[in-house]
C-alpha atoms as a PDB file:
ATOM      1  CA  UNK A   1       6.062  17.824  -6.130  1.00  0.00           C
ATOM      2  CA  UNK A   2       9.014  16.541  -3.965  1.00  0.00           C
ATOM      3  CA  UNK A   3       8.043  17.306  -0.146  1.00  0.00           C
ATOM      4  CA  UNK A   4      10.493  18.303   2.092  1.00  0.00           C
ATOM      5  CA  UNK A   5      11.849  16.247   5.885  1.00  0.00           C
ATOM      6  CA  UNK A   6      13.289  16.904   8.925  1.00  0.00           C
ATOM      7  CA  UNK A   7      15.280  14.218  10.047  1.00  0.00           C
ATOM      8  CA  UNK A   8      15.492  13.912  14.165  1.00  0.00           C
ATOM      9  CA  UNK A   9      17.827  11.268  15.127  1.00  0.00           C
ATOM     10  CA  UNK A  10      21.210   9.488  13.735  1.00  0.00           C
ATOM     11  CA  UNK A  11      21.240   6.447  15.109  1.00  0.00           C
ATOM     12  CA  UNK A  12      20.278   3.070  14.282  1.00  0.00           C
ATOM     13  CA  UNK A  13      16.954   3.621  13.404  1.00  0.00           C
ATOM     14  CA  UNK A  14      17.129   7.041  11.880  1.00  0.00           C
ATOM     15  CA  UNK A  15      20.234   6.747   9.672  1.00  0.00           C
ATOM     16  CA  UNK A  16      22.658   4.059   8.383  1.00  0.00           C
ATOM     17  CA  UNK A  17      25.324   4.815   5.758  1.00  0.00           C
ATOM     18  CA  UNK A  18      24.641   2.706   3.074  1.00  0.00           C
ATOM     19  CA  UNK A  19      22.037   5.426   1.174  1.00  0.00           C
ATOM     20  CA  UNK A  20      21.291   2.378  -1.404  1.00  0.00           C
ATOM     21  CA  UNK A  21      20.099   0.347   1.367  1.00  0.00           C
ATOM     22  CA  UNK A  22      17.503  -2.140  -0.507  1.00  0.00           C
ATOM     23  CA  UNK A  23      15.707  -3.214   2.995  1.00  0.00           C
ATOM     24  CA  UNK A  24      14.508   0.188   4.091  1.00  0.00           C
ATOM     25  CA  UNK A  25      15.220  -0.603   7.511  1.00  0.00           C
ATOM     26  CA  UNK A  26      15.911   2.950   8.452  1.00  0.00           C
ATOM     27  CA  UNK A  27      14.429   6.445   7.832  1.00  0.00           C
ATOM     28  CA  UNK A  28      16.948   7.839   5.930  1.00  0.00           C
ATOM     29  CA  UNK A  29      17.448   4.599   3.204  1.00  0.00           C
ATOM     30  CA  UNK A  30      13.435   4.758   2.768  1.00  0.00           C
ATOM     31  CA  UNK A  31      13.608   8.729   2.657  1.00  0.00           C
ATOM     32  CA  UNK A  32      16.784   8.447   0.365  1.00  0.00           C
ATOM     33  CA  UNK A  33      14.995   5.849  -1.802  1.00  0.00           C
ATOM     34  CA  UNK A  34      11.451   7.482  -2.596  1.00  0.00           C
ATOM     35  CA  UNK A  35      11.809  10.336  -4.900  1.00  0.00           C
ATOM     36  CA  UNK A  36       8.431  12.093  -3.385  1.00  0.00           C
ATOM     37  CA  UNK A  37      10.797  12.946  -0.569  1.00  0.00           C
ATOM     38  CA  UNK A  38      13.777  14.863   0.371  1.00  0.00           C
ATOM     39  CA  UNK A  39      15.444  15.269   3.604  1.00  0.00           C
ATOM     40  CA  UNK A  40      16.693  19.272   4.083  1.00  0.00           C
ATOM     41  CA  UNK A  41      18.031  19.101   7.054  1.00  0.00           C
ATOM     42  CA  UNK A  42      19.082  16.570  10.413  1.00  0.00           C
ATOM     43  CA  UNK A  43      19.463  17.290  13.834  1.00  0.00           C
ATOM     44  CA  UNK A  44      21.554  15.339  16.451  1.00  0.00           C
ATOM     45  CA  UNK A  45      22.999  16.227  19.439  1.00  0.00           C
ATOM     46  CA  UNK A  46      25.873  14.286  18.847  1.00  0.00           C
ATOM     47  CA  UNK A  47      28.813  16.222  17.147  1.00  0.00           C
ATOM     48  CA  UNK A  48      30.125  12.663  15.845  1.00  0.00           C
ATOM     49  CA  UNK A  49      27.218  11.114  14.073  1.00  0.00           C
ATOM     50  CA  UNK A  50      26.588  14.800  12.677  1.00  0.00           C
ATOM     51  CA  UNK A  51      29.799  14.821  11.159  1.00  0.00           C
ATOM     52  CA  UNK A  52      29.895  11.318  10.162  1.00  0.00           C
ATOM     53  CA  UNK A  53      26.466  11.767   8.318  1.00  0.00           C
ATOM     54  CA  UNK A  54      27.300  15.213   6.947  1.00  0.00           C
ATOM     55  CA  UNK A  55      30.195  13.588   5.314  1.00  0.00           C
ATOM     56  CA  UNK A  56      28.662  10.640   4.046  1.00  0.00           C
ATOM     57  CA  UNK A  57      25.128  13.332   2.904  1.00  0.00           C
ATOM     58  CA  UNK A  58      26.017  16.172   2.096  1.00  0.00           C
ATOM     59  CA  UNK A  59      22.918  17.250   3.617  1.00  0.00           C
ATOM     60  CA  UNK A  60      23.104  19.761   6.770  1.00  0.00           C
ATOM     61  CA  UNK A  61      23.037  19.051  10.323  1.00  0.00           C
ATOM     62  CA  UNK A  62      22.332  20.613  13.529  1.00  0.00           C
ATOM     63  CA  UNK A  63      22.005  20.331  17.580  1.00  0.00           C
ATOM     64  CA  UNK A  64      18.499  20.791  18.377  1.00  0.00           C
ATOM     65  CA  UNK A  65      18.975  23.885  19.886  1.00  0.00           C
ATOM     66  CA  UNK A  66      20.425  25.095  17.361  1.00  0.00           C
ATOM     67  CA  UNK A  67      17.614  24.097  14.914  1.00  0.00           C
ATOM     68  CA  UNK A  68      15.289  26.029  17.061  1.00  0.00           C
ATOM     69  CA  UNK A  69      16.521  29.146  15.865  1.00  0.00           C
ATOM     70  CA  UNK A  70      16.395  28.449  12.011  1.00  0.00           C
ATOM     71  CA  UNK A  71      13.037  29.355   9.840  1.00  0.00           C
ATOM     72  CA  UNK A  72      12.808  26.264   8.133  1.00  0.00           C
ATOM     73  CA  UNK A  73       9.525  24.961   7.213  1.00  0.00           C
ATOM     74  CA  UNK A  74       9.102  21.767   5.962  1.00  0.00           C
ATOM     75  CA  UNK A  75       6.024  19.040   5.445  1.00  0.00           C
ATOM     76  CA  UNK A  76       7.397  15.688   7.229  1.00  0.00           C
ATOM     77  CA  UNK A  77       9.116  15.827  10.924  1.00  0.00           C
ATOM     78  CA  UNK A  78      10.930  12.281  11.485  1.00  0.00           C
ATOM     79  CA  UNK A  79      11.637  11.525  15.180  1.00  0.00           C
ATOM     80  CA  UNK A  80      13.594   8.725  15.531  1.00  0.00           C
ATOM     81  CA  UNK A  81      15.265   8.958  18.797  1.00  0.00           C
ATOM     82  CA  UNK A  82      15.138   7.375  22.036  1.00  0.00           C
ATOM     83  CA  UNK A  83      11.571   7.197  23.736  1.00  0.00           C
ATOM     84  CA  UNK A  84      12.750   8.850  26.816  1.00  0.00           C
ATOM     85  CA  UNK A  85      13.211  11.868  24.417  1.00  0.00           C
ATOM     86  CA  UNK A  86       9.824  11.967  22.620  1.00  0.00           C
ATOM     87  CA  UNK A  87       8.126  14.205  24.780  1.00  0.00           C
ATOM     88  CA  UNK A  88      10.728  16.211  25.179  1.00  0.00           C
ATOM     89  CA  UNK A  89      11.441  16.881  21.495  1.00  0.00           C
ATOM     90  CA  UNK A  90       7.805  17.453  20.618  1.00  0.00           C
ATOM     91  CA  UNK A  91       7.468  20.004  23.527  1.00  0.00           C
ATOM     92  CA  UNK A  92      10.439  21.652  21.292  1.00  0.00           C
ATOM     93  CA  UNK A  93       9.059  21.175  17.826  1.00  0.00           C
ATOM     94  CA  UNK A  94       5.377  22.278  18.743  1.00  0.00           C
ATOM     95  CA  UNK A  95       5.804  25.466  17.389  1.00  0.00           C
ATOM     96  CA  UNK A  96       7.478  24.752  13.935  1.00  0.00           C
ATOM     97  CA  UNK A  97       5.082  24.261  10.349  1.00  0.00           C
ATOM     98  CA  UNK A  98       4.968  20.503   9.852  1.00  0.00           C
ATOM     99  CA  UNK A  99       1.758  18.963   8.030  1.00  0.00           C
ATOM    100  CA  UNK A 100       2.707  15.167   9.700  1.00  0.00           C
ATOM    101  CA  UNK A 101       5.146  13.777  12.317  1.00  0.00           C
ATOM    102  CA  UNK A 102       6.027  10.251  12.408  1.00  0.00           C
ATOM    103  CA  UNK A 103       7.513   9.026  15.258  1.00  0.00           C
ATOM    104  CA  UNK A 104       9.239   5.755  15.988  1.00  0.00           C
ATOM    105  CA  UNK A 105       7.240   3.569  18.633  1.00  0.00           C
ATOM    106  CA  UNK A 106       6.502   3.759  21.326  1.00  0.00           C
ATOM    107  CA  UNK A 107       5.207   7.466  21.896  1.00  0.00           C
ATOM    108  CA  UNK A 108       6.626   6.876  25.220  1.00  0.00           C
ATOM    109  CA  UNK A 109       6.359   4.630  28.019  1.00  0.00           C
ATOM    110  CA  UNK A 110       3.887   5.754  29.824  1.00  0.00           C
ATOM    111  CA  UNK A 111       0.481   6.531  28.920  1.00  0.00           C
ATOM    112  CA  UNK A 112       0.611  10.593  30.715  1.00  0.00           C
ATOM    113  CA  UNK A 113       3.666  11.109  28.477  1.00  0.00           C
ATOM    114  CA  UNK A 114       1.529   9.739  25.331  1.00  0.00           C
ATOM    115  CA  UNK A 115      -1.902  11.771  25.809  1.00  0.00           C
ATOM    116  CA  UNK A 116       0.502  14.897  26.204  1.00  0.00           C
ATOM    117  CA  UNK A 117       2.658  14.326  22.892  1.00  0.00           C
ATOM    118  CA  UNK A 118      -0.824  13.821  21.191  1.00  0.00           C
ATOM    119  CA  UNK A 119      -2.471  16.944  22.311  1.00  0.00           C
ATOM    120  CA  UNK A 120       0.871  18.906  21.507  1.00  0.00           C
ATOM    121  CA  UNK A 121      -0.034  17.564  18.086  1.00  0.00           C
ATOM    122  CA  UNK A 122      -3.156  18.202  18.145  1.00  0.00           C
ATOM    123  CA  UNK A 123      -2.496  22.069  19.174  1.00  0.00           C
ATOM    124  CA  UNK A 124       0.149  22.358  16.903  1.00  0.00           C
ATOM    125  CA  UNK A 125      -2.258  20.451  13.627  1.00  0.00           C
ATOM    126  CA  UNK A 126       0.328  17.984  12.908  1.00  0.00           C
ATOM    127  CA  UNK A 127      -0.956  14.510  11.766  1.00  0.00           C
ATOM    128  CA  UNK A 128       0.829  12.365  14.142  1.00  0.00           C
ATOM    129  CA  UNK A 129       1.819   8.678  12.972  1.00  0.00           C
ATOM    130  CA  UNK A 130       3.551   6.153  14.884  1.00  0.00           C
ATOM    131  CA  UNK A 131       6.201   3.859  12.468  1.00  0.00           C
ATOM    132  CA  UNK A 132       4.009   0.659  13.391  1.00  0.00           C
ATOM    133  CA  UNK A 133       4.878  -0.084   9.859  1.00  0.00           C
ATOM    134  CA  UNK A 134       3.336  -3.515   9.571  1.00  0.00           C
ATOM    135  CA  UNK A 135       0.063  -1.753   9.925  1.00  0.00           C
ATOM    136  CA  UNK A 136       0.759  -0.907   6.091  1.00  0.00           C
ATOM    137  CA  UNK A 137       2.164  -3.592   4.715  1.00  0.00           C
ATOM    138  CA  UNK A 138       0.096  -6.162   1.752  1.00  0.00           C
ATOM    139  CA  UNK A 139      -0.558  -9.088   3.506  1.00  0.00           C
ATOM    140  CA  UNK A 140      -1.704  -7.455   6.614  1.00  0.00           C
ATOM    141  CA  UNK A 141      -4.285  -5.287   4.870  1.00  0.00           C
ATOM    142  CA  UNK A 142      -5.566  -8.202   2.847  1.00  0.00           C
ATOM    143  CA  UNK A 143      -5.918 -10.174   6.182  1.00  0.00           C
ATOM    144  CA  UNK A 144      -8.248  -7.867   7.643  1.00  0.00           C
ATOM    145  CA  UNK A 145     -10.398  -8.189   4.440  1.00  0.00           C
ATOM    146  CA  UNK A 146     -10.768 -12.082   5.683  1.00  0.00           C
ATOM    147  CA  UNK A 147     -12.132 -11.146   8.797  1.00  0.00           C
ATOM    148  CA  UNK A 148     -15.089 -11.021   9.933  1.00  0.00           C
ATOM    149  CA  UNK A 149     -16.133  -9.916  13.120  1.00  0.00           C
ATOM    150  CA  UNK A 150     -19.476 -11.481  13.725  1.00  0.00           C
ATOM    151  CA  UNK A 151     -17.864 -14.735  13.657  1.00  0.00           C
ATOM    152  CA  UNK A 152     -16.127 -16.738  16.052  1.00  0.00           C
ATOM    153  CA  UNK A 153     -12.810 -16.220  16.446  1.00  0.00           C
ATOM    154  CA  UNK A 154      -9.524 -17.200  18.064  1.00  0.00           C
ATOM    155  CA  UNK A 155      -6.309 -16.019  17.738  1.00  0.00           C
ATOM    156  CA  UNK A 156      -2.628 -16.776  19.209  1.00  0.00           C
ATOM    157  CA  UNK A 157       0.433 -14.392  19.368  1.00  0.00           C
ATOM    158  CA  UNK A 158       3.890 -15.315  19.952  1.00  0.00           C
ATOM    159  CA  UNK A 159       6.331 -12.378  19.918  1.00  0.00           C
ATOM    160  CA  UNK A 160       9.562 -11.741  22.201  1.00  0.00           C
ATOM    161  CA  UNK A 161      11.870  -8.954  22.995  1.00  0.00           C
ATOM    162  CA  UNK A 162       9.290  -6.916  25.208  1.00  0.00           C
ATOM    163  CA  UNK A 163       5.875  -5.649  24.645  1.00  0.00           C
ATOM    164  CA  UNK A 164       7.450  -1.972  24.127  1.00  0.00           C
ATOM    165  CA  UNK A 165       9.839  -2.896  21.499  1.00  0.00           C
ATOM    166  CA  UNK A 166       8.164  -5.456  19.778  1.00  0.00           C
ATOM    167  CA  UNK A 167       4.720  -6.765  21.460  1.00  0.00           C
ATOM    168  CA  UNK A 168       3.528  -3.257  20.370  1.00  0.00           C
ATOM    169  CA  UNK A 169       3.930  -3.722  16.536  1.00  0.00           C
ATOM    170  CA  UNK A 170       1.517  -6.882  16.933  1.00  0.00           C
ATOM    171  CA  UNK A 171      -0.818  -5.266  19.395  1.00  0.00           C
ATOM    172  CA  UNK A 172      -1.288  -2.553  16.257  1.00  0.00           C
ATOM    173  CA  UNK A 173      -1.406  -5.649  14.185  1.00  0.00           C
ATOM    174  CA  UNK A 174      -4.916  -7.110  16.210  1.00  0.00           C
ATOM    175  CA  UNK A 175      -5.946  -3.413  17.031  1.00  0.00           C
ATOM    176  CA  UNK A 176      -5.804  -2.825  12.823  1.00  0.00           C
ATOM    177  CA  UNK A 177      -7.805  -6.778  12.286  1.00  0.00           C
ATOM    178  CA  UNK A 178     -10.254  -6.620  15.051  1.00  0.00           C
ATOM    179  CA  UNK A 179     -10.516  -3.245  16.796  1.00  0.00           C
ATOM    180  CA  UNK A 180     -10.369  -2.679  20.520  1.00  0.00           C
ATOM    181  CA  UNK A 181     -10.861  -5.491  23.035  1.00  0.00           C
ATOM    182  CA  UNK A 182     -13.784  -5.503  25.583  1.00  0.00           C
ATOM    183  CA  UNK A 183     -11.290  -6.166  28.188  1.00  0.00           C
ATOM    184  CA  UNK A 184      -7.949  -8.138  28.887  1.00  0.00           C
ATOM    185  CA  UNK A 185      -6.262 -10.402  31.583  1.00  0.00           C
ATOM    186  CA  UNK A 186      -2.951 -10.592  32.299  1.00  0.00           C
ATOM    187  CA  UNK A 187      -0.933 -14.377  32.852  1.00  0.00           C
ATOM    188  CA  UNK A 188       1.969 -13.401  33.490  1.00  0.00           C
ATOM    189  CA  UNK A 189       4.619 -10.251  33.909  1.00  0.00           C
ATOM    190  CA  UNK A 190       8.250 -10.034  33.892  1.00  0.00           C
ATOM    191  CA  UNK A 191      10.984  -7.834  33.743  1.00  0.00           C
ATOM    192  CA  UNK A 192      12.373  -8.034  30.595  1.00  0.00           C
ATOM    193  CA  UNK A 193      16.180  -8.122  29.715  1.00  0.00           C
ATOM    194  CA  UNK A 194      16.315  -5.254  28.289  1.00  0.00           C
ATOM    195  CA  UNK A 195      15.986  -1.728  30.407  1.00  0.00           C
ATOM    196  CA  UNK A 196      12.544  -0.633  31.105  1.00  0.00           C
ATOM    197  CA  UNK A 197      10.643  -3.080  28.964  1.00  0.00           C
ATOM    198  CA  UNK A 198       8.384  -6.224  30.467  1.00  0.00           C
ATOM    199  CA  UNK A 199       8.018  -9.521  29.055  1.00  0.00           C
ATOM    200  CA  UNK A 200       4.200 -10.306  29.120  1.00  0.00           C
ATOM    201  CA  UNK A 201       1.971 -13.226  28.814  1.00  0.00           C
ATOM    202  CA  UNK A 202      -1.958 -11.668  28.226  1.00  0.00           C
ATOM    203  CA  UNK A 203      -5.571 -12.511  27.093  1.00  0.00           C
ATOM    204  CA  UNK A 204      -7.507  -9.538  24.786  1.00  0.00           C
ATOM    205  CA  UNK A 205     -11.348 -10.858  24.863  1.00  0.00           C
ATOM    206  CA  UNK A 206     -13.866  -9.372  22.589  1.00  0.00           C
ATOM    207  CA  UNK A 207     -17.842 -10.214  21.915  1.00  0.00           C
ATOM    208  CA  UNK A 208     -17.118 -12.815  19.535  1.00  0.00           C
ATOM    209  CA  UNK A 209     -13.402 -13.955  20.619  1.00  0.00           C
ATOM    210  CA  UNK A 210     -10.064 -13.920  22.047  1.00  0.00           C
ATOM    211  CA  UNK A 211      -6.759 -12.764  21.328  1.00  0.00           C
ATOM    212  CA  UNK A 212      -3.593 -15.030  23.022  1.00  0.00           C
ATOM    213  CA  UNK A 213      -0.445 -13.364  23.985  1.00  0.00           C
ATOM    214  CA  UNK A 214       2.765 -15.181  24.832  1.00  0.00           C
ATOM    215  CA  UNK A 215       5.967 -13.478  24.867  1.00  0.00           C
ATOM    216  CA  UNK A 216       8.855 -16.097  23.772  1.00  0.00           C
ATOM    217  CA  UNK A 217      12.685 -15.275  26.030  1.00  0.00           C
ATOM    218  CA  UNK A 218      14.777 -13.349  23.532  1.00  0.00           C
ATOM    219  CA  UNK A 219      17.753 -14.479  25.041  1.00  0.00           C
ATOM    220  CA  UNK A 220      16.816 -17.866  23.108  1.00  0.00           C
ATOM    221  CA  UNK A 221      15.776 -16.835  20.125  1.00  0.00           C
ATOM    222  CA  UNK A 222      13.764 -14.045  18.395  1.00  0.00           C
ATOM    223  CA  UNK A 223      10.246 -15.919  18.080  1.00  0.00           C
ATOM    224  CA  UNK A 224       7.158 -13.969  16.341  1.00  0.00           C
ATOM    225  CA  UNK A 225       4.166 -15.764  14.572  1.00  0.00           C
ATOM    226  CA  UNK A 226       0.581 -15.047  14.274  1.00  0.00           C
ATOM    227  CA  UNK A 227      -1.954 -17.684  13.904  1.00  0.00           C
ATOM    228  CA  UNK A 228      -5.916 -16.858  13.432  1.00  0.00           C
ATOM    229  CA  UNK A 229      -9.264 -19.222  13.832  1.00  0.00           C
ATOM    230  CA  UNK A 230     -12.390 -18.098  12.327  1.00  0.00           C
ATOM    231  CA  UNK A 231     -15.587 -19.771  11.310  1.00  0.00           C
ATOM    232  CA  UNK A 232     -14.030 -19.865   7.671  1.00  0.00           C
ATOM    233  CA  UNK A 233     -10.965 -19.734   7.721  1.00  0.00           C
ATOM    234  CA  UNK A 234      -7.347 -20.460   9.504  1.00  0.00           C
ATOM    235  CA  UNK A 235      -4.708 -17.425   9.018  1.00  0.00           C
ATOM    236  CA  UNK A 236      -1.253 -18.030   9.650  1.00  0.00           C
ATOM    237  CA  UNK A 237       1.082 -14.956   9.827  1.00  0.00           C
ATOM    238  CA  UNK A 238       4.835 -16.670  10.174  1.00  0.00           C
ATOM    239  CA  UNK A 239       8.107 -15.526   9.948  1.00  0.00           C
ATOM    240  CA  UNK A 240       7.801 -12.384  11.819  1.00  0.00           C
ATOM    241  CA  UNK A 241       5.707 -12.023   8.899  1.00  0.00           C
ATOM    242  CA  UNK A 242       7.244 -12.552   5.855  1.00  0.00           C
ATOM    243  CA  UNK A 243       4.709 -15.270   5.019  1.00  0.00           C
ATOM    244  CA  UNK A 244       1.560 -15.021   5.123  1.00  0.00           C
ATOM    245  CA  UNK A 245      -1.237 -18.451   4.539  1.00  0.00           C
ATOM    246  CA  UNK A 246      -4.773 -18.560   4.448  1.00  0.00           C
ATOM    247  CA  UNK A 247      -6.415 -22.288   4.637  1.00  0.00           C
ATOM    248  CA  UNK A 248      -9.991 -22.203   3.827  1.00  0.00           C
ATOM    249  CA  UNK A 249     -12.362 -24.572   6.372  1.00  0.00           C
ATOM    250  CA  UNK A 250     -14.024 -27.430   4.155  1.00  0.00           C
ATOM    251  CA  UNK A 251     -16.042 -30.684   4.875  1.00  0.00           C
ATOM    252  CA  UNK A 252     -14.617 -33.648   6.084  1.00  0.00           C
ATOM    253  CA  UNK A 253     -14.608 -36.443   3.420  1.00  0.00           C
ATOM    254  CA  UNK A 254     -13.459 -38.932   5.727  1.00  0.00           C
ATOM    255  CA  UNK A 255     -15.885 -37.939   8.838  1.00  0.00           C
ATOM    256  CA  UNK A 256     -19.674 -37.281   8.058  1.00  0.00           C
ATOM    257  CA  UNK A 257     -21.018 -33.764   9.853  1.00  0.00           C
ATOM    258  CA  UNK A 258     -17.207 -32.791  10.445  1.00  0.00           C
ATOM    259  CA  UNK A 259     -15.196 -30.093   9.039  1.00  0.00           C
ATOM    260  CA  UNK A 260     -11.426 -29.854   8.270  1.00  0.00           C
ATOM    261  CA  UNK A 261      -8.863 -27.071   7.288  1.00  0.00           C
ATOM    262  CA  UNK A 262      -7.490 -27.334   3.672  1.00  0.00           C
ATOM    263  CA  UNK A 263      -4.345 -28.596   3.314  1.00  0.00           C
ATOM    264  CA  UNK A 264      -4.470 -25.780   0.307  1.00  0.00           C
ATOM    265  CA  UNK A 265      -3.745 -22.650   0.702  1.00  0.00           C
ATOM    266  CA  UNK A 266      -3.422 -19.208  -0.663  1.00  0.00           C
ATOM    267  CA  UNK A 267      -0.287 -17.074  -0.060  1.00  0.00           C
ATOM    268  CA  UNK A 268      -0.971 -13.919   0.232  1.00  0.00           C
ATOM    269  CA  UNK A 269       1.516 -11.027  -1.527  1.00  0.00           C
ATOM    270  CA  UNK A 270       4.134 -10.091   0.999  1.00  0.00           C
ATOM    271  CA  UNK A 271       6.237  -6.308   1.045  1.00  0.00           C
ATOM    272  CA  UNK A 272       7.114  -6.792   4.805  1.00  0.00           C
ATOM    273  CA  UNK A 273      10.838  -6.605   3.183  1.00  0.00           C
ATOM    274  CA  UNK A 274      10.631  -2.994   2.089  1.00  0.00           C
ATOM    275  CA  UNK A 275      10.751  -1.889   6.217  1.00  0.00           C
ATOM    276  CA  UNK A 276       9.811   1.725   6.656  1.00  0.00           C
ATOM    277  CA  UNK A 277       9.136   2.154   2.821  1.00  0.00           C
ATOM    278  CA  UNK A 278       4.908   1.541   2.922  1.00  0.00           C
ATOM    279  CA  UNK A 279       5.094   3.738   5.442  1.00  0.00           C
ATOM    280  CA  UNK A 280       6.038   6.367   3.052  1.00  0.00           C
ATOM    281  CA  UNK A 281       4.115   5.566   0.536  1.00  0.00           C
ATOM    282  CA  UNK A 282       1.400   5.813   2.818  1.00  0.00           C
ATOM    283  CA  UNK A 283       2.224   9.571   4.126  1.00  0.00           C
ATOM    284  CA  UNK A 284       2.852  10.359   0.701  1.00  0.00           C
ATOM    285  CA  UNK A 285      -1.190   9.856  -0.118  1.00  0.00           C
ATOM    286  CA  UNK A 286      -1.718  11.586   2.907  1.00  0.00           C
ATOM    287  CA  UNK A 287       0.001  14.599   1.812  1.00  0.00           C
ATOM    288  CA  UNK A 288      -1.699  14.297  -2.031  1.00  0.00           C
ATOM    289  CA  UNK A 289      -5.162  14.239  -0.371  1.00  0.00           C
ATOM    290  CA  UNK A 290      -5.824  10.384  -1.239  1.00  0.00           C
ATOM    291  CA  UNK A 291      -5.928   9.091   2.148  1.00  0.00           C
ATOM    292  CA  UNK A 292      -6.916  10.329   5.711  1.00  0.00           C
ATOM    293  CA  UNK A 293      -5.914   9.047   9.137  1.00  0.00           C
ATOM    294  CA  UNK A 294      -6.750   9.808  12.618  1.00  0.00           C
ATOM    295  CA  UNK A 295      -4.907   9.120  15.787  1.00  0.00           C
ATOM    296  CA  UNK A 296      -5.288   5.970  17.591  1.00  0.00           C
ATOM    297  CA  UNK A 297      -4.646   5.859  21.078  1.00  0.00           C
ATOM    298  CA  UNK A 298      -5.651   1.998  21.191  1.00  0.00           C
ATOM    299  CA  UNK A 299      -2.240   0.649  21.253  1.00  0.00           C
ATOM    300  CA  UNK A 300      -0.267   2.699  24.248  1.00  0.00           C
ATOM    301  CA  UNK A 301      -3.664   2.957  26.303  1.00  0.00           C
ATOM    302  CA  UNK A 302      -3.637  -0.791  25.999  1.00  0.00           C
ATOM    303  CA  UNK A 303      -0.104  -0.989  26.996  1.00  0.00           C
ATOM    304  CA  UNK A 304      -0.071   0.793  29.595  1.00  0.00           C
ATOM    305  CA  UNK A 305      -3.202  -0.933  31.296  1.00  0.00           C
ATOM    306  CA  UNK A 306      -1.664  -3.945  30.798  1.00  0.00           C
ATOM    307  CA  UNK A 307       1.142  -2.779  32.605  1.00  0.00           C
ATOM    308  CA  UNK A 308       0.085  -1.576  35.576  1.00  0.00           C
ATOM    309  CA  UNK A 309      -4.069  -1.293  35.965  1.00  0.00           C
ATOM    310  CA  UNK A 310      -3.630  -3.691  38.775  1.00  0.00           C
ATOM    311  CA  UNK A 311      -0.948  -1.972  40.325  1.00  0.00           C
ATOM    312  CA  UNK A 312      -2.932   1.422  41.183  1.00  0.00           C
END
């Protein structure tokens, strides 16, 4: 069965025109490239990038309220617009058959705008994902398999560009490997560079540990790395990802009673290069009834306290 998707958005993110694409670094190359999918239909406000991707498609376009009107029914909604349009465009889609909506991150930002869009779902029974797409990638699942959370543990972050654009894919990233923090402290809080987005040194503490946030100037350089202490183990998640180490913790030949980390390691099995396409994959066993999911409002609730707890 090939399901059918609404495609909300032409820019960037949603579309590129390349429809061979091999990174999957937008919606439409990782729609395009899966043949469980096909998109029927895309809406866009903007007469250029309809035309432009009508020619380029062949597949139809419209303006949203034009879209409105039709009777289409289809079993994947794709919003990838800006997120000072998200609520607005589910407070229009709420009444059309979708079984899931994925939305580009964030919901919004604010956390008012984010409990709303959920409940529309929620109303409407659409299975709401955000494209936190790391969440689903190999070596992130296997990490979570080395972690144990009755150990001790201690973990540092490094990301940049702002915790909305980017901070949030590695808060999902810690939310997925070790749940929801007891409580947090912030360091340090900027204005970021780019419009509406902060740049924000933090502290996540939990029974047994503590997560380290520092965000890097992205006016430097782009700067993301993971690196996780446990009893057992050390974790290293480099390269914005792409590679992915695990040193096991072993005795100290040289020092009686101490303990070292390996200089061995095992790297773990990487797909962080097919973008958006696990995500697919993983709404595709939603729709064949192999997997469930529920909706997580860890990551913006999170955010938002962060953000401005203190300030209230």
């Amino acid at each position: 069965m090939i399901y059918s998707v609404v495609l909300i958005g032409l820019g960037r993110i949603g579309y590129e025109y390349d429809i061979s694409n091999p990174t999957y670094n937008t919606h439409f190359s990782a729609i395009s490239n899966n043949k469980n999918f096909r998109i029927i239909c895309a809406i866009d406000n903007d007469e250029i990038k309809r035309k432009n991707f009508s020619k380029q498609t062949g597949i139809k376009t419209y303006k949203m309220d034009k879209f409105l009107k039709t009777k289409n029914t289809f079993d994947l909604l794709v919003i990838a617009t800006p997120t000072e349009t998200h609520l607005d465009v589910f407070k229009k889609i709420k009444n059309f058959k979708s079984k899931i909506v994925l939305c580009e991150k964030p919901l919004s930002d604010n956390l008012q705008d984010t409990k709303e869009i959920i409940n529309i779902c929620k109303n409407s029974n659409f299975i709401l994902l955000t494209n936190f797409f790391r969440r689903y990638e190999k070596s992130a699942i296997e990490i979570k398999r080395h972690i144990n959370l009755n150990q001790k543990f201690k973990v540092v972050v490094f990301y940049s560009n702002g915790i909305y654009n980017n901070g949030s894919h590695f808060l999902d990233l810690v939310d997925l490997w070790f749940g929801k923090p007891q409580s947090f402290l912030v360091l340090k809080k900027i204005k970021s560079y780019k419009l509406n987005d902060y740049d924000v040194d933090f502290v996540l503490k939990f029974k047994n540990g503590e997560i380290t946030f520092l965000c890097w100037d992205e006016k430097f350089y782009s700067n993301y790395f993971i690196k996780i202490f446990t009893e057992k183990n050390r974790i290293d998640y480099d390269f914005n990802g792409f590679e992915t180490k695990i040193y096991n913790i072993i005795e100290n030949e040289d020092f009686k009673g101490f303990k070292k980390v390996n200089t061995e390691y095992i790297k773990l099995e990487n797909n962080l290069k097919d973008g958006f396409k696990n995500i697919y994959e993983y709404i595709f066993n939603i729709l064949t009834n192999k997997k469930t999911t529920k909706i997580s409002m860890n990551t913006p609730e999170l955010i938002e306290k962060i953000l401005f707890e203190n300030e209230k």
